[in-house]
C-alpha atoms as a PDB file:
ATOM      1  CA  UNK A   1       0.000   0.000   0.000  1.00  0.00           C
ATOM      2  CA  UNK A   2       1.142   3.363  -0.853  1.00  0.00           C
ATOM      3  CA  UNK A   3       1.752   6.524   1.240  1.00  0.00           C
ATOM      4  CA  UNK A   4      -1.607   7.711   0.064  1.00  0.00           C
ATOM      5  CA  UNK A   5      -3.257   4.100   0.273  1.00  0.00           C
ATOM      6  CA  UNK A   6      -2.304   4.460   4.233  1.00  0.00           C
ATOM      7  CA  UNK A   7      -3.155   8.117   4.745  1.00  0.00           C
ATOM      8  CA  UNK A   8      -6.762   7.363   2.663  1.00  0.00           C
ATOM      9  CA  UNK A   9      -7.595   4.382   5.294  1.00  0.00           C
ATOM     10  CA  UNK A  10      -6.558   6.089   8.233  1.00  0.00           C
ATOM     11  CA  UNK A  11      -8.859   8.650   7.348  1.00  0.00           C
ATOM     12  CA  UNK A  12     -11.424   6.185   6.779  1.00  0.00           C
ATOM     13  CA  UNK A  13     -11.097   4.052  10.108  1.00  0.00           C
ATOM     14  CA  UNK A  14     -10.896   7.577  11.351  1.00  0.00           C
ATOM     15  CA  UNK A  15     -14.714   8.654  10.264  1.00  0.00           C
ATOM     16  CA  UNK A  16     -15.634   5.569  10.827  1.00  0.00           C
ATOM     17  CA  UNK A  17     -14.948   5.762  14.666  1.00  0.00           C
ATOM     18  CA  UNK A  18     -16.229   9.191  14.847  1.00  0.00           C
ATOM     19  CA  UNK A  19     -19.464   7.180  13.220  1.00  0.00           C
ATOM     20  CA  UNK A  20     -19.535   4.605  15.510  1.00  0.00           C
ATOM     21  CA  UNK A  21     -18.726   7.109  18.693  1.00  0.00           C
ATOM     22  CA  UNK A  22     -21.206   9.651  18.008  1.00  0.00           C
ATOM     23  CA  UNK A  23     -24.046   6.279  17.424  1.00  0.00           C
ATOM     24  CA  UNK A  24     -22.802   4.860  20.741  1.00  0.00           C
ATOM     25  CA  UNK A  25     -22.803   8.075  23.170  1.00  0.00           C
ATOM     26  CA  UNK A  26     -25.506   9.886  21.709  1.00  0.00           C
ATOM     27  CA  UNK A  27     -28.778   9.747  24.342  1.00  0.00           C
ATOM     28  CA  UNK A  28     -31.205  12.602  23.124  1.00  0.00           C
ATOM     29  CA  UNK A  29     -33.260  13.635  19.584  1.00  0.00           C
ATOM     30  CA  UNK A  30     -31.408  13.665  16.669  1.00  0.00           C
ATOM     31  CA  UNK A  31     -29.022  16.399  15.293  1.00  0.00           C
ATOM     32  CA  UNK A  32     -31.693  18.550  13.621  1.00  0.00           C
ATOM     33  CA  UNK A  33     -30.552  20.034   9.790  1.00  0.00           C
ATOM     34  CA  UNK A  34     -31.466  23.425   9.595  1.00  0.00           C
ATOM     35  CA  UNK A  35     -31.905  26.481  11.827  1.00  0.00           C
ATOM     36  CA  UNK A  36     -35.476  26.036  12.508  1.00  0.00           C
ATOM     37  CA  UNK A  37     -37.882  22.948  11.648  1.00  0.00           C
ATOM     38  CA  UNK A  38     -41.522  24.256  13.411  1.00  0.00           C
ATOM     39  CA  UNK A  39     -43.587  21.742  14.107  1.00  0.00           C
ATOM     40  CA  UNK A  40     -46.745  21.756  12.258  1.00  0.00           C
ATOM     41  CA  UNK A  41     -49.171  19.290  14.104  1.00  0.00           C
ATOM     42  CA  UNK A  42     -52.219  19.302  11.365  1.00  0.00           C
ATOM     43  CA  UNK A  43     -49.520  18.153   8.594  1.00  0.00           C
ATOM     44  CA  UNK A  44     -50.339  14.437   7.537  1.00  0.00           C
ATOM     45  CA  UNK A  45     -46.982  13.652   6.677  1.00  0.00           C
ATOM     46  CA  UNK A  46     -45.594  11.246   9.474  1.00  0.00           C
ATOM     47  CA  UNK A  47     -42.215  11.538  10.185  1.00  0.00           C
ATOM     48  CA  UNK A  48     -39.893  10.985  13.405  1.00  0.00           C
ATOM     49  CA  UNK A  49     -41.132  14.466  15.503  1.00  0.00           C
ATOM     50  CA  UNK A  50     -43.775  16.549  13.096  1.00  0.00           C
ATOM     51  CA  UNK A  51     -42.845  18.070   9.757  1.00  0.00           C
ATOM     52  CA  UNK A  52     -41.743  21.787   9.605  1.00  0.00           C
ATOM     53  CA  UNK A  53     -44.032  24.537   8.807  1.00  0.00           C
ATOM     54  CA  UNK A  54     -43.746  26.940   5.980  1.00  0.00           C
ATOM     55  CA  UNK A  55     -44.325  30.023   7.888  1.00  0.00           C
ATOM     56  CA  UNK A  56     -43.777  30.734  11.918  1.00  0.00           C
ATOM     57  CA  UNK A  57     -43.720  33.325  14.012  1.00  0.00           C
ATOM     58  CA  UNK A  58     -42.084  34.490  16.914  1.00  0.00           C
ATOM     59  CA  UNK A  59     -45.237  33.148  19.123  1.00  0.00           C
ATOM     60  CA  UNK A  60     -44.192  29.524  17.864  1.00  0.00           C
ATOM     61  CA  UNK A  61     -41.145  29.940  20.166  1.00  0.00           C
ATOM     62  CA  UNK A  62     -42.895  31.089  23.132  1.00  0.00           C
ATOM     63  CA  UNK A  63     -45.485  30.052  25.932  1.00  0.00           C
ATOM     64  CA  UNK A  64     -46.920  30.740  29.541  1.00  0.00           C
ATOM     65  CA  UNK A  65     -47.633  27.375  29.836  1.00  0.00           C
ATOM     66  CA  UNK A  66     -45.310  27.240  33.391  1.00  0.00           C
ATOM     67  CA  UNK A  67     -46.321  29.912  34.632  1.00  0.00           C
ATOM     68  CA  UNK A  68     -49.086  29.648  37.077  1.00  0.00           C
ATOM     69  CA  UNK A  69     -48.822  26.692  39.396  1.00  0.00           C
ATOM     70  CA  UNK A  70     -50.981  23.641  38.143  1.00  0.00           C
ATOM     71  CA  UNK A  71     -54.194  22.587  40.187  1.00  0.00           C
ATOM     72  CA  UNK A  72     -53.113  19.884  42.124  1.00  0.00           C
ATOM     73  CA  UNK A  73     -56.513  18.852  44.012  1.00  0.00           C
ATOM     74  CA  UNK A  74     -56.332  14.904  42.434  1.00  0.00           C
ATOM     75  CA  UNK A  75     -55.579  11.228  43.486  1.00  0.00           C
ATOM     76  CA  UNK A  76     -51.951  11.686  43.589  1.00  0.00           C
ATOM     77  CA  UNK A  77     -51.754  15.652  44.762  1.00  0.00           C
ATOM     78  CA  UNK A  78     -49.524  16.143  42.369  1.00  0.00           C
ATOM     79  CA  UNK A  79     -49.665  17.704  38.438  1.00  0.00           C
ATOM     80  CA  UNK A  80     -47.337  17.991  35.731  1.00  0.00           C
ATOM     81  CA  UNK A  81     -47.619  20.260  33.398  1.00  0.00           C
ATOM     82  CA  UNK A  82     -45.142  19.886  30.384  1.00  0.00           C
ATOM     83  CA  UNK A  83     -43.638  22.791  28.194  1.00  0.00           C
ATOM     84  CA  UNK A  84     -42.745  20.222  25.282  1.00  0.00           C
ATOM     85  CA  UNK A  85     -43.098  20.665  21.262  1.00  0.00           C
ATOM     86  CA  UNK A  86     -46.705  19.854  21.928  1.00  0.00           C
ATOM     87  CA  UNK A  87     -47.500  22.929  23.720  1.00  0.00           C
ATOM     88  CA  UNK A  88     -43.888  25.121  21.580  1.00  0.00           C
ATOM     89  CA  UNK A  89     -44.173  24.065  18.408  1.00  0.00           C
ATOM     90  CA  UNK A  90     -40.625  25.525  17.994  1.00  0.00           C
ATOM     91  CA  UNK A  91     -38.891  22.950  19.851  1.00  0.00           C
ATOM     92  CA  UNK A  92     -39.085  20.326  16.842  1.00  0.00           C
ATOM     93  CA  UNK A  93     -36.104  18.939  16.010  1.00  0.00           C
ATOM     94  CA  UNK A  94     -34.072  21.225  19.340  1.00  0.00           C
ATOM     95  CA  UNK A  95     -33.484  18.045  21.610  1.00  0.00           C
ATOM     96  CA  UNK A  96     -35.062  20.081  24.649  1.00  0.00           C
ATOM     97  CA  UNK A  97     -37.861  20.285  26.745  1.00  0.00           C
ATOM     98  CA  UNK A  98     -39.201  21.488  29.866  1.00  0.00           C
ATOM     99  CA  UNK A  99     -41.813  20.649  32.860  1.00  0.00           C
ATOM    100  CA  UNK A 100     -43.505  21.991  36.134  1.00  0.00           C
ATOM    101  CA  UNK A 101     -44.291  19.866  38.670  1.00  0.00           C
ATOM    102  CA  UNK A 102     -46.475  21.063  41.662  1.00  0.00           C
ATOM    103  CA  UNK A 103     -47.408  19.048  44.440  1.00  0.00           C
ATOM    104  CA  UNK A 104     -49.760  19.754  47.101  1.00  0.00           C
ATOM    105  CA  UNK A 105     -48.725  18.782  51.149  1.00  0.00           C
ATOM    106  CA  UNK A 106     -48.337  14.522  50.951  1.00  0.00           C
ATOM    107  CA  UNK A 107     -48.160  15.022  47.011  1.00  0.00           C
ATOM    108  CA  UNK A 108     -46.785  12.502  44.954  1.00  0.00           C
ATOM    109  CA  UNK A 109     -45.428  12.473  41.201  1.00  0.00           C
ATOM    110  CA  UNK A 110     -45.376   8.594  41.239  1.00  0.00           C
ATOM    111  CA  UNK A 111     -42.747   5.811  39.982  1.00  0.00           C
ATOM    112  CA  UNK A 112     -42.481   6.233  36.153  1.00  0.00           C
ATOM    113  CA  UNK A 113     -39.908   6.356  33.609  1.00  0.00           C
ATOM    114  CA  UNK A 114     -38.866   8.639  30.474  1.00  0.00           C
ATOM    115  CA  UNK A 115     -37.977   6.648  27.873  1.00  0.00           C
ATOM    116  CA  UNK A 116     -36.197   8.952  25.577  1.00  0.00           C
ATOM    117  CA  UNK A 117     -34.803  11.912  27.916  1.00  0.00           C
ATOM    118  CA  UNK A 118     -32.988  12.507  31.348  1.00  0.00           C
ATOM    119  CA  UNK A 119     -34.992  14.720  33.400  1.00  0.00           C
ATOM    120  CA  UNK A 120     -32.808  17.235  35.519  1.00  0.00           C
ATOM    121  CA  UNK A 121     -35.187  19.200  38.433  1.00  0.00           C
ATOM    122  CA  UNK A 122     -34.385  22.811  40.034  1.00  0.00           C
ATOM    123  CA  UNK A 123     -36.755  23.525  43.298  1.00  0.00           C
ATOM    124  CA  UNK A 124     -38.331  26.280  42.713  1.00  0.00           C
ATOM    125  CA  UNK A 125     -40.330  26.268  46.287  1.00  0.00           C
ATOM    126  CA  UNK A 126     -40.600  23.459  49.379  1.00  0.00           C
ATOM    127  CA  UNK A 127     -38.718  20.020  49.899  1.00  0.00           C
ATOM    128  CA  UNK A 128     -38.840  17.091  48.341  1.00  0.00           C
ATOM    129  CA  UNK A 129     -37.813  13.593  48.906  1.00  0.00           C
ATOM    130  CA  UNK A 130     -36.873  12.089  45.452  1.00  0.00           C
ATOM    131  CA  UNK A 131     -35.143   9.023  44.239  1.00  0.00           C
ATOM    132  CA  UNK A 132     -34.230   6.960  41.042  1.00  0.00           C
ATOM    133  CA  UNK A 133     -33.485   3.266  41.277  1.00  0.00           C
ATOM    134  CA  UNK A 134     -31.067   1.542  39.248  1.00  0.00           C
ATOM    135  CA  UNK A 135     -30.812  -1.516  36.766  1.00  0.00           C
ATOM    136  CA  UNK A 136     -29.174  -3.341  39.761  1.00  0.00           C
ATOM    137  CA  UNK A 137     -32.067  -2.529  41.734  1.00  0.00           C
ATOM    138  CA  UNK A 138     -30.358  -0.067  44.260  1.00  0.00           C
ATOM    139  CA  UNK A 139     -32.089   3.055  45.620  1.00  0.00           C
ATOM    140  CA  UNK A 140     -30.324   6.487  45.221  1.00  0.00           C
ATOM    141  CA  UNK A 141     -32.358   8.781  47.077  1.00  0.00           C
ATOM    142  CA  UNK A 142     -31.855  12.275  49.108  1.00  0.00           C
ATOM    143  CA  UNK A 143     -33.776  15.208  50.880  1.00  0.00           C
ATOM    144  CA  UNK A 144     -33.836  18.309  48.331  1.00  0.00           C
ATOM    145  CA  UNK A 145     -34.572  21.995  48.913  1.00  0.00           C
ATOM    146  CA  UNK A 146     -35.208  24.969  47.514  1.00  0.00           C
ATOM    147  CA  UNK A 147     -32.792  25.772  45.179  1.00  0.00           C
ATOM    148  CA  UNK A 148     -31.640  22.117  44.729  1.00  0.00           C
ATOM    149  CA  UNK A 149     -31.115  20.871  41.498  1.00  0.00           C
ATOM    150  CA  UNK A 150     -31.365  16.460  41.257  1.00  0.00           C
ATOM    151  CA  UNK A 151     -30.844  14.477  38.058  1.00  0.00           C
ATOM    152  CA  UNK A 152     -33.002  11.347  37.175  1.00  0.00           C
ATOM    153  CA  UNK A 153     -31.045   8.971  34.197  1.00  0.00           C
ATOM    154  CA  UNK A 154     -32.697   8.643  31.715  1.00  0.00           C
ATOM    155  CA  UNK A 155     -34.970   5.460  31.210  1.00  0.00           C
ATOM    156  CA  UNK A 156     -34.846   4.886  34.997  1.00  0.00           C
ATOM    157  CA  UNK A 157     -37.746   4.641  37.506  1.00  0.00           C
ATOM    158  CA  UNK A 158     -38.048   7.964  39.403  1.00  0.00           C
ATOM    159  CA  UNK A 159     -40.423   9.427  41.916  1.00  0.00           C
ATOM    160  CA  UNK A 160     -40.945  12.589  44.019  1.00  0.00           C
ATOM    161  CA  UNK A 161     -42.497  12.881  46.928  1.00  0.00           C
ATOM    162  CA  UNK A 162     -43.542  16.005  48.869  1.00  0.00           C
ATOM    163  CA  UNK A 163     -43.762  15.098  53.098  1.00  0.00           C
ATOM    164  CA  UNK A 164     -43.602  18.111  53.825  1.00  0.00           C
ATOM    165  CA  UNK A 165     -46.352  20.594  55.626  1.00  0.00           C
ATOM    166  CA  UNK A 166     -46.584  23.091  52.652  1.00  0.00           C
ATOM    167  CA  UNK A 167     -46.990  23.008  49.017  1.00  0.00           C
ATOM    168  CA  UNK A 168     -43.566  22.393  46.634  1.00  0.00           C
ATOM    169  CA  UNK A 169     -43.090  23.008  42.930  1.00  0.00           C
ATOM    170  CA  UNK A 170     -39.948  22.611  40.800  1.00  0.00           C
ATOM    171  CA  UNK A 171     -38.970  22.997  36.937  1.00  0.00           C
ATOM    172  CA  UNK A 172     -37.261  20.100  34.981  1.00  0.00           C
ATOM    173  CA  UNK A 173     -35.620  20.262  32.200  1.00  0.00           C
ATOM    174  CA  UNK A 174     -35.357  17.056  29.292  1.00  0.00           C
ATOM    175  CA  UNK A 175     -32.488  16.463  26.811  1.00  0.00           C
ATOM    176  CA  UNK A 176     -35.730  15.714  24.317  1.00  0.00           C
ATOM    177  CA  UNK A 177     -38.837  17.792  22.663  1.00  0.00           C
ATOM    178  CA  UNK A 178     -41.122  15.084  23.741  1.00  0.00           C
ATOM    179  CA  UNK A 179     -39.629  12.766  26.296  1.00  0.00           C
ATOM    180  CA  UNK A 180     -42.483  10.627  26.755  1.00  0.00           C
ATOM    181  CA  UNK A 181     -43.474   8.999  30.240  1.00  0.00           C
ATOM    182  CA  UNK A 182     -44.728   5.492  31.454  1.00  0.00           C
ATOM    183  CA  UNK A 183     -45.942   5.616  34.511  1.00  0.00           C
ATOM    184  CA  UNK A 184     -45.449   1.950  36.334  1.00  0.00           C
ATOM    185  CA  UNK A 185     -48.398   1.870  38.018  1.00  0.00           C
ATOM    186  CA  UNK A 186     -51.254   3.011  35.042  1.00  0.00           C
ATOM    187  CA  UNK A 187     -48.729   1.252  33.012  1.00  0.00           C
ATOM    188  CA  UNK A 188     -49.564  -2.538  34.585  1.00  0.00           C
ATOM    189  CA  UNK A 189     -52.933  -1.800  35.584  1.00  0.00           C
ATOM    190  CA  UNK A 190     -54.632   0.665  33.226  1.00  0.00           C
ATOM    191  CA  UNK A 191     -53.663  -0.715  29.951  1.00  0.00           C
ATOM    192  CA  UNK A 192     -55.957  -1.044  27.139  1.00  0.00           C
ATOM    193  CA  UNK A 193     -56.354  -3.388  26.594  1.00  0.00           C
ATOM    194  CA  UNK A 194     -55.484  -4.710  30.020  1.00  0.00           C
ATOM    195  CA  UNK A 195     -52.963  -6.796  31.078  1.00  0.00           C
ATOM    196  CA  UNK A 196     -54.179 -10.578  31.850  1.00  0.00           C
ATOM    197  CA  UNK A 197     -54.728 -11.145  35.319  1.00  0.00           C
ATOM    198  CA  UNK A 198     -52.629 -13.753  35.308  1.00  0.00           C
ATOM    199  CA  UNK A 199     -49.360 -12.414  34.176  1.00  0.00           C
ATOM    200  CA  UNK A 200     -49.741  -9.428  37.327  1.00  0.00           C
ATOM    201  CA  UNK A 201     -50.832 -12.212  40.038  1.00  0.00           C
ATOM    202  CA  UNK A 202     -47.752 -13.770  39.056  1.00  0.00           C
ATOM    203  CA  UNK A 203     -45.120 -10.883  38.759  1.00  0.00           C
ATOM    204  CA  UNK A 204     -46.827  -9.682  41.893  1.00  0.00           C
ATOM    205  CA  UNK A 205     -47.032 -12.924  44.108  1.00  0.00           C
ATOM    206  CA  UNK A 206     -50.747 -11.013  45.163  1.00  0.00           C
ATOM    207  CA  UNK A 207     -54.553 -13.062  44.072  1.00  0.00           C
ATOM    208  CA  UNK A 208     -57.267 -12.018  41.399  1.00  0.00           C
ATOM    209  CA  UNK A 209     -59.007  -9.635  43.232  1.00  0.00           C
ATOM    210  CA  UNK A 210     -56.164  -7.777  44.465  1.00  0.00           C
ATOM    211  CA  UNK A 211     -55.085  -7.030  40.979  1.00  0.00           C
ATOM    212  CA  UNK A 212     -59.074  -6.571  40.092  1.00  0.00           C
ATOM    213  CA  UNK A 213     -59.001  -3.519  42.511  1.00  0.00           C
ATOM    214  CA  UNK A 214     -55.671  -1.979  41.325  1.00  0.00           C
ATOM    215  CA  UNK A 215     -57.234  -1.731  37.890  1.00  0.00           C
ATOM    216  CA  UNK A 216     -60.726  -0.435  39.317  1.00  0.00           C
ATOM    217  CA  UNK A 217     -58.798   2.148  41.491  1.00  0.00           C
ATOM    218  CA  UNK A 218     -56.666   3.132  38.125  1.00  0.00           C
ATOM    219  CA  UNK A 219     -59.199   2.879  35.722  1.00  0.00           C
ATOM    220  CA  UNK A 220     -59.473   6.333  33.860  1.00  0.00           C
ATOM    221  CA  UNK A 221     -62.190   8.123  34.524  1.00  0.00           C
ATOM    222  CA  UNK A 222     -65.449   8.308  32.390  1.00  0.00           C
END
């Protein structure tokens, strides 16, 4: 091989681990291809995110959305309300998001997961008691604060929980426009269709009519 045989497939193993680096590490949306790509939500064109519109506006960009605290006077206490390219049509293609969370005294955001984002959270007012758990099925948990900033990894089981005497609030942030979220709980036992009986009496180790009042309790409302 020649000096420019060797230089030409250095180059080439050399894209081709930049290739395979940038596949491996990369955990959000992809790398978007232009400046702007709005996202235009009646478009029947079905892509991965929404197709761009011809024409925005500055108001694409913007929203109040997170404002105002959310009403938090449900089953749980708790409400998100989500700042996502659902609600900003400019944040198709951006890789970010954002969320407020406000829980009432005893409120709970329950165990759920995000499949496609981590979810970083800033208290904006109260204490919380949060926690992820791991693939090894260890608990990392801690007391947070006004002020506090907590990370949850992405595609890992995460709660918050406020025990405290007065109401708390915080804003997360997501390395995705729409990061999507399973709760564990609604997951199992809301389905629809539902999940046999059978299959959550056994994962459980708990009878029929336990599980039969799990779904009745989670059923969505009519």
């Amino acid at each position: 091989m020649g000096p420019f045989g060797k230089i030409a497939a250095i180059l080439g193993l050399m894209i081709l681990g930049t290739m395979i680096s940038s596949n491996t590490v990369s955990a959000g949306d992809p790398d978007l291809l232009q400046d702007v790509c709005v996202a235009d939500p009646n478009s029947t064109v079905k892509v991965n995110g929404f197709a761009c519109k011809k024409n925005f506006t500055a108001e694409d960009f913007s929203s109040m959305v997170l404002a105002k605290p959310g009403a938090t006077n449900n089953t749980m206490g708790a409400v998100v309300t989500g700042a996502n390219v659902e609600k900003v049509p400019g944040l198709n293609t951006l890789g970010v998001s954002m969320s407020r969370i406000d829980y009432a005294p005893g409120g709970l955001n329950p165990p759920h997961t995000h499949p496609r984002a981590t979810e970083m959270i800033f208290v904006l007012e109260g204490e919380l008691d949060v926690g992820f758990i791991t693939t090894a099925n260890v608990l990392v948990s801690k007391h947070i604060t006004k002020g506090e900033v907590f990370v949850f990894p992405r595609g890992l089981v995460h709660f918050q929980k406020n025990n405290g005497g007065v109401p708390a609030a915080v804003i997360a942030g997501f390395n995705s426009q729409l990061p999507g979220t399973q709760s564990i709980a609604a997951t199992l036992f809301a389905a629809s269709p539902t999940v046999p009986d059978d299959v959550l009496t056994k994962a459980f180790q708990v009878g029929t009519k336990e599980v039969e009042k799990i779904k009745s309790r989670l059923a969505p409302k009519k």
